[in-house]
PDBML (XML) file of the C-alpha atoms, coordinates in Angstrom:
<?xml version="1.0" encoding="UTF-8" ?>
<PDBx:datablock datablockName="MODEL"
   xmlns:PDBx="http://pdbml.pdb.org/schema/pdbx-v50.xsd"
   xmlns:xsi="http://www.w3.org/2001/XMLSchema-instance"
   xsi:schemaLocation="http://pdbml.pdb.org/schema/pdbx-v50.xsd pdbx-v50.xsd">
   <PDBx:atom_siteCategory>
      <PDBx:atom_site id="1">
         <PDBx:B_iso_or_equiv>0.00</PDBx:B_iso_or_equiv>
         <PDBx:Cartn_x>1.103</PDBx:Cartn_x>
         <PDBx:Cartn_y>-15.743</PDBx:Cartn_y>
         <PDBx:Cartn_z>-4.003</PDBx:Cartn_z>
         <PDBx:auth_asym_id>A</PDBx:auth_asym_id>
         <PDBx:auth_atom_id>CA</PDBx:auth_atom_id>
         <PDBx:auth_comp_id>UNK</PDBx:auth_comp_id>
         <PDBx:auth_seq_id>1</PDBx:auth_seq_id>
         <PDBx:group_PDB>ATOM</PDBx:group_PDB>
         <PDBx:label_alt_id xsi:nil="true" />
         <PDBx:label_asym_id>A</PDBx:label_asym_id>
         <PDBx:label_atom_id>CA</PDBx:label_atom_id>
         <PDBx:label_comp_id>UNK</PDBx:label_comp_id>
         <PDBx:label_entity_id>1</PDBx:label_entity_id>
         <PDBx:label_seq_id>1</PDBx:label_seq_id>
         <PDBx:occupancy>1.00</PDBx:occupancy>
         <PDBx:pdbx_PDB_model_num>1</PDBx:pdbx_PDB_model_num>
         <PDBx:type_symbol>C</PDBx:type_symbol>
      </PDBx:atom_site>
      <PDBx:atom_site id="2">
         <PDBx:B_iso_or_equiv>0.00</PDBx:B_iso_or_equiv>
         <PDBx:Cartn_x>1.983</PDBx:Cartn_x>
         <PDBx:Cartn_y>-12.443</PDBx:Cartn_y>
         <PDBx:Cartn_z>-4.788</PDBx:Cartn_z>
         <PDBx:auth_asym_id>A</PDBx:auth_asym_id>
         <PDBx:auth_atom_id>CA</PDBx:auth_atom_id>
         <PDBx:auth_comp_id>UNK</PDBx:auth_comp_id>
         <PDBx:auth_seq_id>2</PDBx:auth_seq_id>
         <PDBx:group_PDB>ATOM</PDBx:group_PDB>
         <PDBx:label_alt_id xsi:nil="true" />
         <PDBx:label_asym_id>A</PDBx:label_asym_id>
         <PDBx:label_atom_id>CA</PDBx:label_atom_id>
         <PDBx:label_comp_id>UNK</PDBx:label_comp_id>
         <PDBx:label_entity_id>1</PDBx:label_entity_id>
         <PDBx:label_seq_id>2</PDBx:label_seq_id>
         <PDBx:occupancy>1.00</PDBx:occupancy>
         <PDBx:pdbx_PDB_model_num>1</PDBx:pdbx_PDB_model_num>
         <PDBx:type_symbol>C</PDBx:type_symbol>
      </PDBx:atom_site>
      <PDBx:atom_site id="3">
         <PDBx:B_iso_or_equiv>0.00</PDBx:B_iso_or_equiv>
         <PDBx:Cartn_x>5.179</PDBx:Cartn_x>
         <PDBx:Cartn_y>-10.812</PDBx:Cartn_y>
         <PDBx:Cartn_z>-5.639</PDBx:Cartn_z>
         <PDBx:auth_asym_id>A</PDBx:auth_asym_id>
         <PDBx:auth_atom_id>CA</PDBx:auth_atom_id>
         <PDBx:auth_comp_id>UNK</PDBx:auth_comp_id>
         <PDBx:auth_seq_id>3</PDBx:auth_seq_id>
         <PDBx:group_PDB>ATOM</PDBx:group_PDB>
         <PDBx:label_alt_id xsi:nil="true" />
         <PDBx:label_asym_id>A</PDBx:label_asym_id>
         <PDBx:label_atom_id>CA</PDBx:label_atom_id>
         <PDBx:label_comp_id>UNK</PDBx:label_comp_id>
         <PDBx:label_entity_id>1</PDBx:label_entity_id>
         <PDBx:label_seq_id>3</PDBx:label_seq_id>
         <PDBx:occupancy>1.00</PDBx:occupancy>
         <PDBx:pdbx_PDB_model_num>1</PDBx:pdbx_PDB_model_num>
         <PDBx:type_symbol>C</PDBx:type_symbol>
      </PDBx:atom_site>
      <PDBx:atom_site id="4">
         <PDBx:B_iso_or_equiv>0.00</PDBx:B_iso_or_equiv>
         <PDBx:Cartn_x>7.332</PDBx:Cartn_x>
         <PDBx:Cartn_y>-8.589</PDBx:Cartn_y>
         <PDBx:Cartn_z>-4.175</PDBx:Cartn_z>
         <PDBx:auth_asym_id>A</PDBx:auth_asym_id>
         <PDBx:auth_atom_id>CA</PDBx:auth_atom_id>
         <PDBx:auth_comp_id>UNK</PDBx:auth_comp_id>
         <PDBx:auth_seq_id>4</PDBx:auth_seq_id>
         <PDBx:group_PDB>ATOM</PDBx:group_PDB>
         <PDBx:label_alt_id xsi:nil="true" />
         <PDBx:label_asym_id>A</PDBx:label_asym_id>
         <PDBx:label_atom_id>CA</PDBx:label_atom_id>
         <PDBx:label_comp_id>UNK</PDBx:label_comp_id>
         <PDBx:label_entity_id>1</PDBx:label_entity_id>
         <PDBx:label_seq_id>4</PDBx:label_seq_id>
         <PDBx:occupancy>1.00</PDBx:occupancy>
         <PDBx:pdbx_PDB_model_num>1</PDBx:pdbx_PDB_model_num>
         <PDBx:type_symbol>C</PDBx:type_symbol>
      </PDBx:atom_site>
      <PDBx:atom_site id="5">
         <PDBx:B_iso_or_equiv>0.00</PDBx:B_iso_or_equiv>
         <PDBx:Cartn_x>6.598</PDBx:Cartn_x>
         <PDBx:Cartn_y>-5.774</PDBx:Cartn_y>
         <PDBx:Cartn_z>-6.046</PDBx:Cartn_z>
         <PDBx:auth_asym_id>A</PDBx:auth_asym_id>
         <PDBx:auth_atom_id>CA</PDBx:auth_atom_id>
         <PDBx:auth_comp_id>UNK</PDBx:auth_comp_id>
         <PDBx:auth_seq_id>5</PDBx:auth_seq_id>
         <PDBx:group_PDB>ATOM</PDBx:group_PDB>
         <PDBx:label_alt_id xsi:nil="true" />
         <PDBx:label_asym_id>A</PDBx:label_asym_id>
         <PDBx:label_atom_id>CA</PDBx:label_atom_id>
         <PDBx:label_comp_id>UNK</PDBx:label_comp_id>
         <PDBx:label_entity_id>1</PDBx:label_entity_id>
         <PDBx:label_seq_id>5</PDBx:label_seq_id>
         <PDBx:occupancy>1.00</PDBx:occupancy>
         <PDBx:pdbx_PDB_model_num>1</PDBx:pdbx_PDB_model_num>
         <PDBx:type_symbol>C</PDBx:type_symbol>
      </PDBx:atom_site>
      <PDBx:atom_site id="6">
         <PDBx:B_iso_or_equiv>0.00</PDBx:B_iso_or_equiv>
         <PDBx:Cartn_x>2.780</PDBx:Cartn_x>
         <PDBx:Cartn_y>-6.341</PDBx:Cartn_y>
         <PDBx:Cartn_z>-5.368</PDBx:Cartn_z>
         <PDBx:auth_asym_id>A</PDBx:auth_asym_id>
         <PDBx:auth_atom_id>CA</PDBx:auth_atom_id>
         <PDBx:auth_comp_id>UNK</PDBx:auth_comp_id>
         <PDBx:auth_seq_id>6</PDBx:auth_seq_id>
         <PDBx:group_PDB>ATOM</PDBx:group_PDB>
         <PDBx:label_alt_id xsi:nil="true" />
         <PDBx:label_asym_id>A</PDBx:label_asym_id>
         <PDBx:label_atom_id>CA</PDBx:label_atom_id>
         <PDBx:label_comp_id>UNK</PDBx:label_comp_id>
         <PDBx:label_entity_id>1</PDBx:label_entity_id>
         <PDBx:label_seq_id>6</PDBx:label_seq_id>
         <PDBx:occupancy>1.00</PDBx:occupancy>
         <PDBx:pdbx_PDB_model_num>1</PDBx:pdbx_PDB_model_num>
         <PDBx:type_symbol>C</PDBx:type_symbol>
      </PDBx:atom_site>
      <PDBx:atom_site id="7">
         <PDBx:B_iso_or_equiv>0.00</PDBx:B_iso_or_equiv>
         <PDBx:Cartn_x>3.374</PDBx:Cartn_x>
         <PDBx:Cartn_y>-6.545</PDBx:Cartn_y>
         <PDBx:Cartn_z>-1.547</PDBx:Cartn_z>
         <PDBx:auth_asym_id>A</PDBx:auth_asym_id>
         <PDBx:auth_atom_id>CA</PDBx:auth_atom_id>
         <PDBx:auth_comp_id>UNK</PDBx:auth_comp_id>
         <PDBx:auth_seq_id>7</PDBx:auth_seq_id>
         <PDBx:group_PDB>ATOM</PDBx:group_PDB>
         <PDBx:label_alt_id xsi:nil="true" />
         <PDBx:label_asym_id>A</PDBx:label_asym_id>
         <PDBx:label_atom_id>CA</PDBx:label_atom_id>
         <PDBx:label_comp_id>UNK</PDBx:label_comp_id>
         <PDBx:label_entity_id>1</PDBx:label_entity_id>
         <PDBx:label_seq_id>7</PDBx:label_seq_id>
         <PDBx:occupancy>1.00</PDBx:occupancy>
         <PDBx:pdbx_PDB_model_num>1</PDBx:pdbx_PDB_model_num>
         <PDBx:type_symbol>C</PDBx:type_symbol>
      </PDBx:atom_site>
      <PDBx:atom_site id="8">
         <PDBx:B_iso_or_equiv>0.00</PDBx:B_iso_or_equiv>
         <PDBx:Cartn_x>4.998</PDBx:Cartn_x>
         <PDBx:Cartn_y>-3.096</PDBx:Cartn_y>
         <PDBx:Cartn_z>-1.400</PDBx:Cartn_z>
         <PDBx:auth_asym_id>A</PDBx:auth_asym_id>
         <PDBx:auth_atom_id>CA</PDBx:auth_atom_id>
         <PDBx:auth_comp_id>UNK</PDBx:auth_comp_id>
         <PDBx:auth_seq_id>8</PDBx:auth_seq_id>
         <PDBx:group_PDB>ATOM</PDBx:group_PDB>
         <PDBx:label_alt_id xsi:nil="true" />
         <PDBx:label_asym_id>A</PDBx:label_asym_id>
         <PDBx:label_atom_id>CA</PDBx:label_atom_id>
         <PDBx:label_comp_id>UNK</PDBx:label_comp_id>
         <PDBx:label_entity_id>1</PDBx:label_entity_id>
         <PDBx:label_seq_id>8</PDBx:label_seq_id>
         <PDBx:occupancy>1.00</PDBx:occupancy>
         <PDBx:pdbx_PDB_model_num>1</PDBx:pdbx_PDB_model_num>
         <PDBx:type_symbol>C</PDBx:type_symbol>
      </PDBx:atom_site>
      <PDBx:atom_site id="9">
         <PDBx:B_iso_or_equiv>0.00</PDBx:B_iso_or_equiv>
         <PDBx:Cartn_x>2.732</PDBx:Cartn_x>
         <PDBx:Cartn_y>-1.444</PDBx:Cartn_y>
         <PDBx:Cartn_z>-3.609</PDBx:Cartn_z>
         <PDBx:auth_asym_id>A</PDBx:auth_asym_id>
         <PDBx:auth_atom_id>CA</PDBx:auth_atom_id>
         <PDBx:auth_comp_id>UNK</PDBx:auth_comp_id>
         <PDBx:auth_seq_id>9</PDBx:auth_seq_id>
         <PDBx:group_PDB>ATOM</PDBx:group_PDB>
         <PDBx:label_alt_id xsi:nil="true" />
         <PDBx:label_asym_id>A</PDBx:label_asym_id>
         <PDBx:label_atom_id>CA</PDBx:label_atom_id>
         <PDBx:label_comp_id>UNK</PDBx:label_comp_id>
         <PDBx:label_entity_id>1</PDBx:label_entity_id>
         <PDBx:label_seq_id>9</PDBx:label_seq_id>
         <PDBx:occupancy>1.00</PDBx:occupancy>
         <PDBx:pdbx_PDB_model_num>1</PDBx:pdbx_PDB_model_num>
         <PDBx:type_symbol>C</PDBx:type_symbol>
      </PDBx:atom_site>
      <PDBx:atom_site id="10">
         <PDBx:B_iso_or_equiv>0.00</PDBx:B_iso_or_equiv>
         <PDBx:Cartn_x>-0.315</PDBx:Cartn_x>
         <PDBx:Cartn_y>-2.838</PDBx:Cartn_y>
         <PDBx:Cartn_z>-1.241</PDBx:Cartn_z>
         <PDBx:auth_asym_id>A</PDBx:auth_asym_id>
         <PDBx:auth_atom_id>CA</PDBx:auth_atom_id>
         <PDBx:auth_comp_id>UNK</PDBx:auth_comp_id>
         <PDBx:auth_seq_id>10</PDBx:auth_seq_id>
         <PDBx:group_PDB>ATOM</PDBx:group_PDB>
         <PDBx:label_alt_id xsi:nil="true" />
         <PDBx:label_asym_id>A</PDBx:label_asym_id>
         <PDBx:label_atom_id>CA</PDBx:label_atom_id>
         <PDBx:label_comp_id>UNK</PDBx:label_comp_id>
         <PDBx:label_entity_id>1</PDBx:label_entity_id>
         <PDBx:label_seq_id>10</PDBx:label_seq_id>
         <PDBx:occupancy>1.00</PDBx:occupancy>
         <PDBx:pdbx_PDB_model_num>1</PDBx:pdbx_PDB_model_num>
         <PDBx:type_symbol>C</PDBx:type_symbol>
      </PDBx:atom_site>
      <PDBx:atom_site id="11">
         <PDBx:B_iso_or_equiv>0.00</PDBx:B_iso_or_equiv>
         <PDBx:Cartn_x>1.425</PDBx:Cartn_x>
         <PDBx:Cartn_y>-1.692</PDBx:Cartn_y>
         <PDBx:Cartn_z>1.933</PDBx:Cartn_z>
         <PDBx:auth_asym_id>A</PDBx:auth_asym_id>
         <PDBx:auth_atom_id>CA</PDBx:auth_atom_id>
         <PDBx:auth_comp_id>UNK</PDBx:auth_comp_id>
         <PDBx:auth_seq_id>11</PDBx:auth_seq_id>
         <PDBx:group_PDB>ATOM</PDBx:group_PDB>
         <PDBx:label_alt_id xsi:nil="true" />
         <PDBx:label_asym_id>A</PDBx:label_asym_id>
         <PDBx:label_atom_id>CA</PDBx:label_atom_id>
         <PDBx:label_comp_id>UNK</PDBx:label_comp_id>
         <PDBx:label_entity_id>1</PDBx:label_entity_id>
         <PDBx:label_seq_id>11</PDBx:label_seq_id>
         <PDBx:occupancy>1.00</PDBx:occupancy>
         <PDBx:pdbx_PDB_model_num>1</PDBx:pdbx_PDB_model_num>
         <PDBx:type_symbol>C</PDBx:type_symbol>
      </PDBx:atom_site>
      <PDBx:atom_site id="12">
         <PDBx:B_iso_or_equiv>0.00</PDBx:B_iso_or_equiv>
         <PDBx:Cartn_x>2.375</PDBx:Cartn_x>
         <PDBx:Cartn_y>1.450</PDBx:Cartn_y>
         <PDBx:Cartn_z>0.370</PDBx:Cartn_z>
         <PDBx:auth_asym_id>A</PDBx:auth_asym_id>
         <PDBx:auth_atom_id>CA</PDBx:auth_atom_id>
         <PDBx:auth_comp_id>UNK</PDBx:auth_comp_id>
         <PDBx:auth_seq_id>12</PDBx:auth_seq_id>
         <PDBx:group_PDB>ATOM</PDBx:group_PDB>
         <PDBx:label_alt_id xsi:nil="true" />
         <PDBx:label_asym_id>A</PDBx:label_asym_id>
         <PDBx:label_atom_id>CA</PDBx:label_atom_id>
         <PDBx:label_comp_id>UNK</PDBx:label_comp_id>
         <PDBx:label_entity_id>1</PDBx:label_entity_id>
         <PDBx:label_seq_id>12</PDBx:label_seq_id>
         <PDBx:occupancy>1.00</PDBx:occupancy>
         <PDBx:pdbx_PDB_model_num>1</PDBx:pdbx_PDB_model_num>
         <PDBx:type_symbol>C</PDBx:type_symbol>
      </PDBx:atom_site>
      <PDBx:atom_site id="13">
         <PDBx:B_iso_or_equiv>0.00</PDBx:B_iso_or_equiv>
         <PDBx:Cartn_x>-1.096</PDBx:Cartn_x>
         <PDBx:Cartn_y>2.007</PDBx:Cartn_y>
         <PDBx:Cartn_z>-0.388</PDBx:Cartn_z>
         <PDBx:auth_asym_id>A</PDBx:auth_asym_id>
         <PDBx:auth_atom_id>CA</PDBx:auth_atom_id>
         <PDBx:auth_comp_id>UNK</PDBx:auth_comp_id>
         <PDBx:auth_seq_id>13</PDBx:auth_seq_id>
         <PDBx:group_PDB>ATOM</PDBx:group_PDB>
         <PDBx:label_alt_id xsi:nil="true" />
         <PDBx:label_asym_id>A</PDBx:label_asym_id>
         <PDBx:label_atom_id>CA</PDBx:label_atom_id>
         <PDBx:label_comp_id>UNK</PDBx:label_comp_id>
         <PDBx:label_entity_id>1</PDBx:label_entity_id>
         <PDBx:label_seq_id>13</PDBx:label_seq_id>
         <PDBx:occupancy>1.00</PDBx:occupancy>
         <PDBx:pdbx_PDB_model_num>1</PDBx:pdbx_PDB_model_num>
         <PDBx:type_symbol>C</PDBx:type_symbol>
      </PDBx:atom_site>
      <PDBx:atom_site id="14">
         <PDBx:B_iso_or_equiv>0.00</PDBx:B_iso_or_equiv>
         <PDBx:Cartn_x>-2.460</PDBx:Cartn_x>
         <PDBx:Cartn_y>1.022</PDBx:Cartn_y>
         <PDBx:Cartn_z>2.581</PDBx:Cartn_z>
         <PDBx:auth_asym_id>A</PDBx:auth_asym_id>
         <PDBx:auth_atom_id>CA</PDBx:auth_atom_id>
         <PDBx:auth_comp_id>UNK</PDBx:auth_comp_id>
         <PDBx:auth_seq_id>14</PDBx:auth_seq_id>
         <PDBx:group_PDB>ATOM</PDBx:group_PDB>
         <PDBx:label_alt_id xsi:nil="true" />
         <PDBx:label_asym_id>A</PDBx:label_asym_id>
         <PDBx:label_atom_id>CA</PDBx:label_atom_id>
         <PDBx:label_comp_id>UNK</PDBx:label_comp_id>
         <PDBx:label_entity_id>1</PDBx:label_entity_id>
         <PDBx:label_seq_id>14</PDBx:label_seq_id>
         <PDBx:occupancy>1.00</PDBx:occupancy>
         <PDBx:pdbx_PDB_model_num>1</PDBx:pdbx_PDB_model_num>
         <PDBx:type_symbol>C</PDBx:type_symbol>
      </PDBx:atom_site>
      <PDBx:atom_site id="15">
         <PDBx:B_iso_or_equiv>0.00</PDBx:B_iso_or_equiv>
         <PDBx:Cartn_x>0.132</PDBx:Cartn_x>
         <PDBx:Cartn_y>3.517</PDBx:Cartn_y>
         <PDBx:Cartn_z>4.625</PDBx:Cartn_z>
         <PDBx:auth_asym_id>A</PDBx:auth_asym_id>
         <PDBx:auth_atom_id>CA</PDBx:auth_atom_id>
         <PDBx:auth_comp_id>UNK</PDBx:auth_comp_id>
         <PDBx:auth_seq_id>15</PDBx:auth_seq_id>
         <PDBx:group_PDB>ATOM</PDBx:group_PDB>
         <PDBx:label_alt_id xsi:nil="true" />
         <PDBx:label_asym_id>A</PDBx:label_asym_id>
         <PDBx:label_atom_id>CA</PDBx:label_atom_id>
         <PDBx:label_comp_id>UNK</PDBx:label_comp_id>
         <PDBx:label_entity_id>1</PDBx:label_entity_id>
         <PDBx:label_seq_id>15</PDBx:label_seq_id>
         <PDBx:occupancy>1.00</PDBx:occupancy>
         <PDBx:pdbx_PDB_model_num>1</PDBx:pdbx_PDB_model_num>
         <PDBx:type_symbol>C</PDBx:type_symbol>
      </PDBx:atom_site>
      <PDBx:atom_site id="16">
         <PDBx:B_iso_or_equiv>0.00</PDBx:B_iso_or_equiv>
         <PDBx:Cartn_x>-0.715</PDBx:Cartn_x>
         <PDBx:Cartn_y>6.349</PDBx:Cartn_y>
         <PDBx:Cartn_z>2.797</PDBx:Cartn_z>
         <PDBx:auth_asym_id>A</PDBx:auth_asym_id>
         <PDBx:auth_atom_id>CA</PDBx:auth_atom_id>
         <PDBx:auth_comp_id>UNK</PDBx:auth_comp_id>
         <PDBx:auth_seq_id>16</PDBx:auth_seq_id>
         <PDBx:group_PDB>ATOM</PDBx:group_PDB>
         <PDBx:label_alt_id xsi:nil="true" />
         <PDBx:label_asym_id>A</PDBx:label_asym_id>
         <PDBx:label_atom_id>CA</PDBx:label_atom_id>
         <PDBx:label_comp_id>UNK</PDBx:label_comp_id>
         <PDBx:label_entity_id>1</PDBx:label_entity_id>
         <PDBx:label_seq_id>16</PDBx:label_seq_id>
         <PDBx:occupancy>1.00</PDBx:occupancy>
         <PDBx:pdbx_PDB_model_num>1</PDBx:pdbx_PDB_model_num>
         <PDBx:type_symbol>C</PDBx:type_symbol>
      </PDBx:atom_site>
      <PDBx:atom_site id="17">
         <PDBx:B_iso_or_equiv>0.00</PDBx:B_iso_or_equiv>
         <PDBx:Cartn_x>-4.112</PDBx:Cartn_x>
         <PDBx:Cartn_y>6.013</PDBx:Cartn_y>
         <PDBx:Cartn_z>3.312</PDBx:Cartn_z>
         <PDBx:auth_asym_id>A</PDBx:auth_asym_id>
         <PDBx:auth_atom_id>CA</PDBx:auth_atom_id>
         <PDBx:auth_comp_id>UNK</PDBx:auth_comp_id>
         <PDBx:auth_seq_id>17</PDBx:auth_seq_id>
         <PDBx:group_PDB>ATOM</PDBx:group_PDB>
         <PDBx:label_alt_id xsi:nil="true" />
         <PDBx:label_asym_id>A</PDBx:label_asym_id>
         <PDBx:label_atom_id>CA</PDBx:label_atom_id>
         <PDBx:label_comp_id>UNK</PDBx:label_comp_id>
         <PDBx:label_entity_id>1</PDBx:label_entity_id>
         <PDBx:label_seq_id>17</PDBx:label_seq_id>
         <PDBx:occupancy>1.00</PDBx:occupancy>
         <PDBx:pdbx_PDB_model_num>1</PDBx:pdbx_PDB_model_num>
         <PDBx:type_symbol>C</PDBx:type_symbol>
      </PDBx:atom_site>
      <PDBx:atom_site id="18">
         <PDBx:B_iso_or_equiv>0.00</PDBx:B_iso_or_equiv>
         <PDBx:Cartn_x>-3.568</PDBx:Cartn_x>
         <PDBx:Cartn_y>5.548</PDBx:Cartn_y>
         <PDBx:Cartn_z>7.062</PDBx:Cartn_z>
         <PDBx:auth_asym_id>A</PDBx:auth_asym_id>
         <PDBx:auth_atom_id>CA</PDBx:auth_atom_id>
         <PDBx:auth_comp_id>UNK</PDBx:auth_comp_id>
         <PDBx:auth_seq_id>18</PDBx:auth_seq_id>
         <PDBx:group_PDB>ATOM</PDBx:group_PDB>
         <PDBx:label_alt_id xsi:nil="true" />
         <PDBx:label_asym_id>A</PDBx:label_asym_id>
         <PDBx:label_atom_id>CA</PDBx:label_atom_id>
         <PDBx:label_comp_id>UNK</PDBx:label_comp_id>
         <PDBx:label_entity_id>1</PDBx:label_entity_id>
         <PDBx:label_seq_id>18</PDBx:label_seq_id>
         <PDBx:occupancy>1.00</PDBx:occupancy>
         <PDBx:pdbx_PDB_model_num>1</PDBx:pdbx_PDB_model_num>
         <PDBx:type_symbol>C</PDBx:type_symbol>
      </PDBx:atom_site>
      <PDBx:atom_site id="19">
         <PDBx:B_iso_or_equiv>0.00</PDBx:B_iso_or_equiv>
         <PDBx:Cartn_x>-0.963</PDBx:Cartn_x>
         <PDBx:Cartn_y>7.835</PDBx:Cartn_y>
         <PDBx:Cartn_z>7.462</PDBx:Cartn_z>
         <PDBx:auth_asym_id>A</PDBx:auth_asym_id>
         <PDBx:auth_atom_id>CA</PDBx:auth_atom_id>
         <PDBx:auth_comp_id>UNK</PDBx:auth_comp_id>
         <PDBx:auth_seq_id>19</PDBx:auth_seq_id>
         <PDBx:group_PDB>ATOM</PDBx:group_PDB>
         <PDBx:label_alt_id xsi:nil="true" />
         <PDBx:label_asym_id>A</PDBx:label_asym_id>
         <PDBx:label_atom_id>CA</PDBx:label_atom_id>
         <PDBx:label_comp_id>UNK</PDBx:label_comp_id>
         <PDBx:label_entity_id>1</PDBx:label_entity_id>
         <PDBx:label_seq_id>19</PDBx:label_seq_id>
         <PDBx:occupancy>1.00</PDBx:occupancy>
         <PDBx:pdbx_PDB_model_num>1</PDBx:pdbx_PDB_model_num>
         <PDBx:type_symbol>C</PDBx:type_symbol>
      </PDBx:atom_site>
      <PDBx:atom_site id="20">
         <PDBx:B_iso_or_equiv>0.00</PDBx:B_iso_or_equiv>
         <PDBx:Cartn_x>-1.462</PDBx:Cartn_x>
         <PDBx:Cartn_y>10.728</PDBx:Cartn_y>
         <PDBx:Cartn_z>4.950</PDBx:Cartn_z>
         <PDBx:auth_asym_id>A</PDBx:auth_asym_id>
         <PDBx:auth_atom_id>CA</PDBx:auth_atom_id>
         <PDBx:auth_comp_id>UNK</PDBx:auth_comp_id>
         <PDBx:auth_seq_id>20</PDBx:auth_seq_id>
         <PDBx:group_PDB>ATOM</PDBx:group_PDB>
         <PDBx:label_alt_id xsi:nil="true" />
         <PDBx:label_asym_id>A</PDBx:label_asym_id>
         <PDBx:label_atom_id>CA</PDBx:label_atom_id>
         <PDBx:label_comp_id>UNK</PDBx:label_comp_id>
         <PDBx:label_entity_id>1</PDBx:label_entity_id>
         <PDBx:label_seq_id>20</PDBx:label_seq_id>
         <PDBx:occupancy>1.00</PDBx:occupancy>
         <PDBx:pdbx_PDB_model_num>1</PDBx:pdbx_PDB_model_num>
         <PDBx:type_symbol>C</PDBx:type_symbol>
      </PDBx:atom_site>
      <PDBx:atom_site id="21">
         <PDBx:B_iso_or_equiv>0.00</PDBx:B_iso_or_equiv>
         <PDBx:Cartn_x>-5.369</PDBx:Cartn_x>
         <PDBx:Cartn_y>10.616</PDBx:Cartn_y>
         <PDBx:Cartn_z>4.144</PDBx:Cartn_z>
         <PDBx:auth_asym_id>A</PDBx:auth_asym_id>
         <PDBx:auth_atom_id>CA</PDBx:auth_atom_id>
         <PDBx:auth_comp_id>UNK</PDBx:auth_comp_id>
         <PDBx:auth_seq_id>21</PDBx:auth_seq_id>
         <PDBx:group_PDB>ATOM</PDBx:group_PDB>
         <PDBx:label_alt_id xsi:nil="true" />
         <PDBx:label_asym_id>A</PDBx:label_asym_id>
         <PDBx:label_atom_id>CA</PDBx:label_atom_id>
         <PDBx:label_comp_id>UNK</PDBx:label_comp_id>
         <PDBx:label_entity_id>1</PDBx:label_entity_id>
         <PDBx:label_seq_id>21</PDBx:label_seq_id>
         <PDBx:occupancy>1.00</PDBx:occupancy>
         <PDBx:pdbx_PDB_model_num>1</PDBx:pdbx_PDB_model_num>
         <PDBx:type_symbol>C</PDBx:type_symbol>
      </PDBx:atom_site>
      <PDBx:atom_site id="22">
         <PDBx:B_iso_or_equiv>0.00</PDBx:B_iso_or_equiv>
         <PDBx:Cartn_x>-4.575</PDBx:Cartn_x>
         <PDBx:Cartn_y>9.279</PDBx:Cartn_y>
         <PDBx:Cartn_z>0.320</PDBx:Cartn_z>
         <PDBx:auth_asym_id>A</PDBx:auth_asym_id>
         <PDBx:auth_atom_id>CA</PDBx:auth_atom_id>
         <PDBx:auth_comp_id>UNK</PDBx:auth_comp_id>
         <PDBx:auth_seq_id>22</PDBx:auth_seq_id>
         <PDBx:group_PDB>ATOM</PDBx:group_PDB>
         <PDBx:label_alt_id xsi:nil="true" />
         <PDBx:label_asym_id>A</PDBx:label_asym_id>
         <PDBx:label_atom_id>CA</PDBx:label_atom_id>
         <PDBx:label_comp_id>UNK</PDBx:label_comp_id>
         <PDBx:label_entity_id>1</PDBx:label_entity_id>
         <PDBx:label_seq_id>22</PDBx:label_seq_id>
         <PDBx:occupancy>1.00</PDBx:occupancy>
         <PDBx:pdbx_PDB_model_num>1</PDBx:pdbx_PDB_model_num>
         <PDBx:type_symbol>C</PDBx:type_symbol>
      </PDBx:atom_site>
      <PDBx:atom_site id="23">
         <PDBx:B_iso_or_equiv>0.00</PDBx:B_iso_or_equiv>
         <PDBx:Cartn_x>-7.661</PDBx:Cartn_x>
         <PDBx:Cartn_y>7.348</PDBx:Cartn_y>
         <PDBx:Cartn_z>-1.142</PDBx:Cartn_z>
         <PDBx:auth_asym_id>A</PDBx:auth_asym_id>
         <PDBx:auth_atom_id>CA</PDBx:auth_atom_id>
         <PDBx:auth_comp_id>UNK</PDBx:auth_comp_id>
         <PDBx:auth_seq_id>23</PDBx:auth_seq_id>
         <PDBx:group_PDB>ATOM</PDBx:group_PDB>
         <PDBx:label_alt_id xsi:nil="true" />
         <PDBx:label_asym_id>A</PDBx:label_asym_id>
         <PDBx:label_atom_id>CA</PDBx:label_atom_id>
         <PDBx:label_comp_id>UNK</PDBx:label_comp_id>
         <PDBx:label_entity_id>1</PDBx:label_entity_id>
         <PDBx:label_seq_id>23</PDBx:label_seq_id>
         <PDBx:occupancy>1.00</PDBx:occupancy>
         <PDBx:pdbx_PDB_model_num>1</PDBx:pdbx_PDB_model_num>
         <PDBx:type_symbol>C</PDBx:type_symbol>
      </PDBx:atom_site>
      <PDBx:atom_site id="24">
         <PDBx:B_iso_or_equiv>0.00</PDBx:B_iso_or_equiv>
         <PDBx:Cartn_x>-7.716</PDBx:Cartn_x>
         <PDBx:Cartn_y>3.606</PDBx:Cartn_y>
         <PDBx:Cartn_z>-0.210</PDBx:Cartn_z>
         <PDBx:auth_asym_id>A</PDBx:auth_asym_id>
         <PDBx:auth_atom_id>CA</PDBx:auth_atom_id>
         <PDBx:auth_comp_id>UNK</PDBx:auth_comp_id>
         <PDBx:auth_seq_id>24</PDBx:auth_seq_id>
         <PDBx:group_PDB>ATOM</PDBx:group_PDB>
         <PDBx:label_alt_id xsi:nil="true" />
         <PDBx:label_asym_id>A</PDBx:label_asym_id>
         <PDBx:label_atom_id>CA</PDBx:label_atom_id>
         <PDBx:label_comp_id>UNK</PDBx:label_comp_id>
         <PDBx:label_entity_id>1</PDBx:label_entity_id>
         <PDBx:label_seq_id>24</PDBx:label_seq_id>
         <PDBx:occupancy>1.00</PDBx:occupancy>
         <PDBx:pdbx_PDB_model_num>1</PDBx:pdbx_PDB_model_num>
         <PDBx:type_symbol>C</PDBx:type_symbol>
      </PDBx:atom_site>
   </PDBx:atom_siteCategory>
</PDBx:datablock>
């Protein structure tokens, strides 16, 4: 239910956190 855009920005969010120590 989301769209494309959304599903990047969510994974990109969630990488950076994971991967570079940005805030969740």
């Amino acid at each position: 239910g989301f769209t494309v855009q959304e599903i990047k920005d969510a994974f990109d969010g969630v990488m950076d956190f994971c991967l570079w120590d940005k805030p969740f």
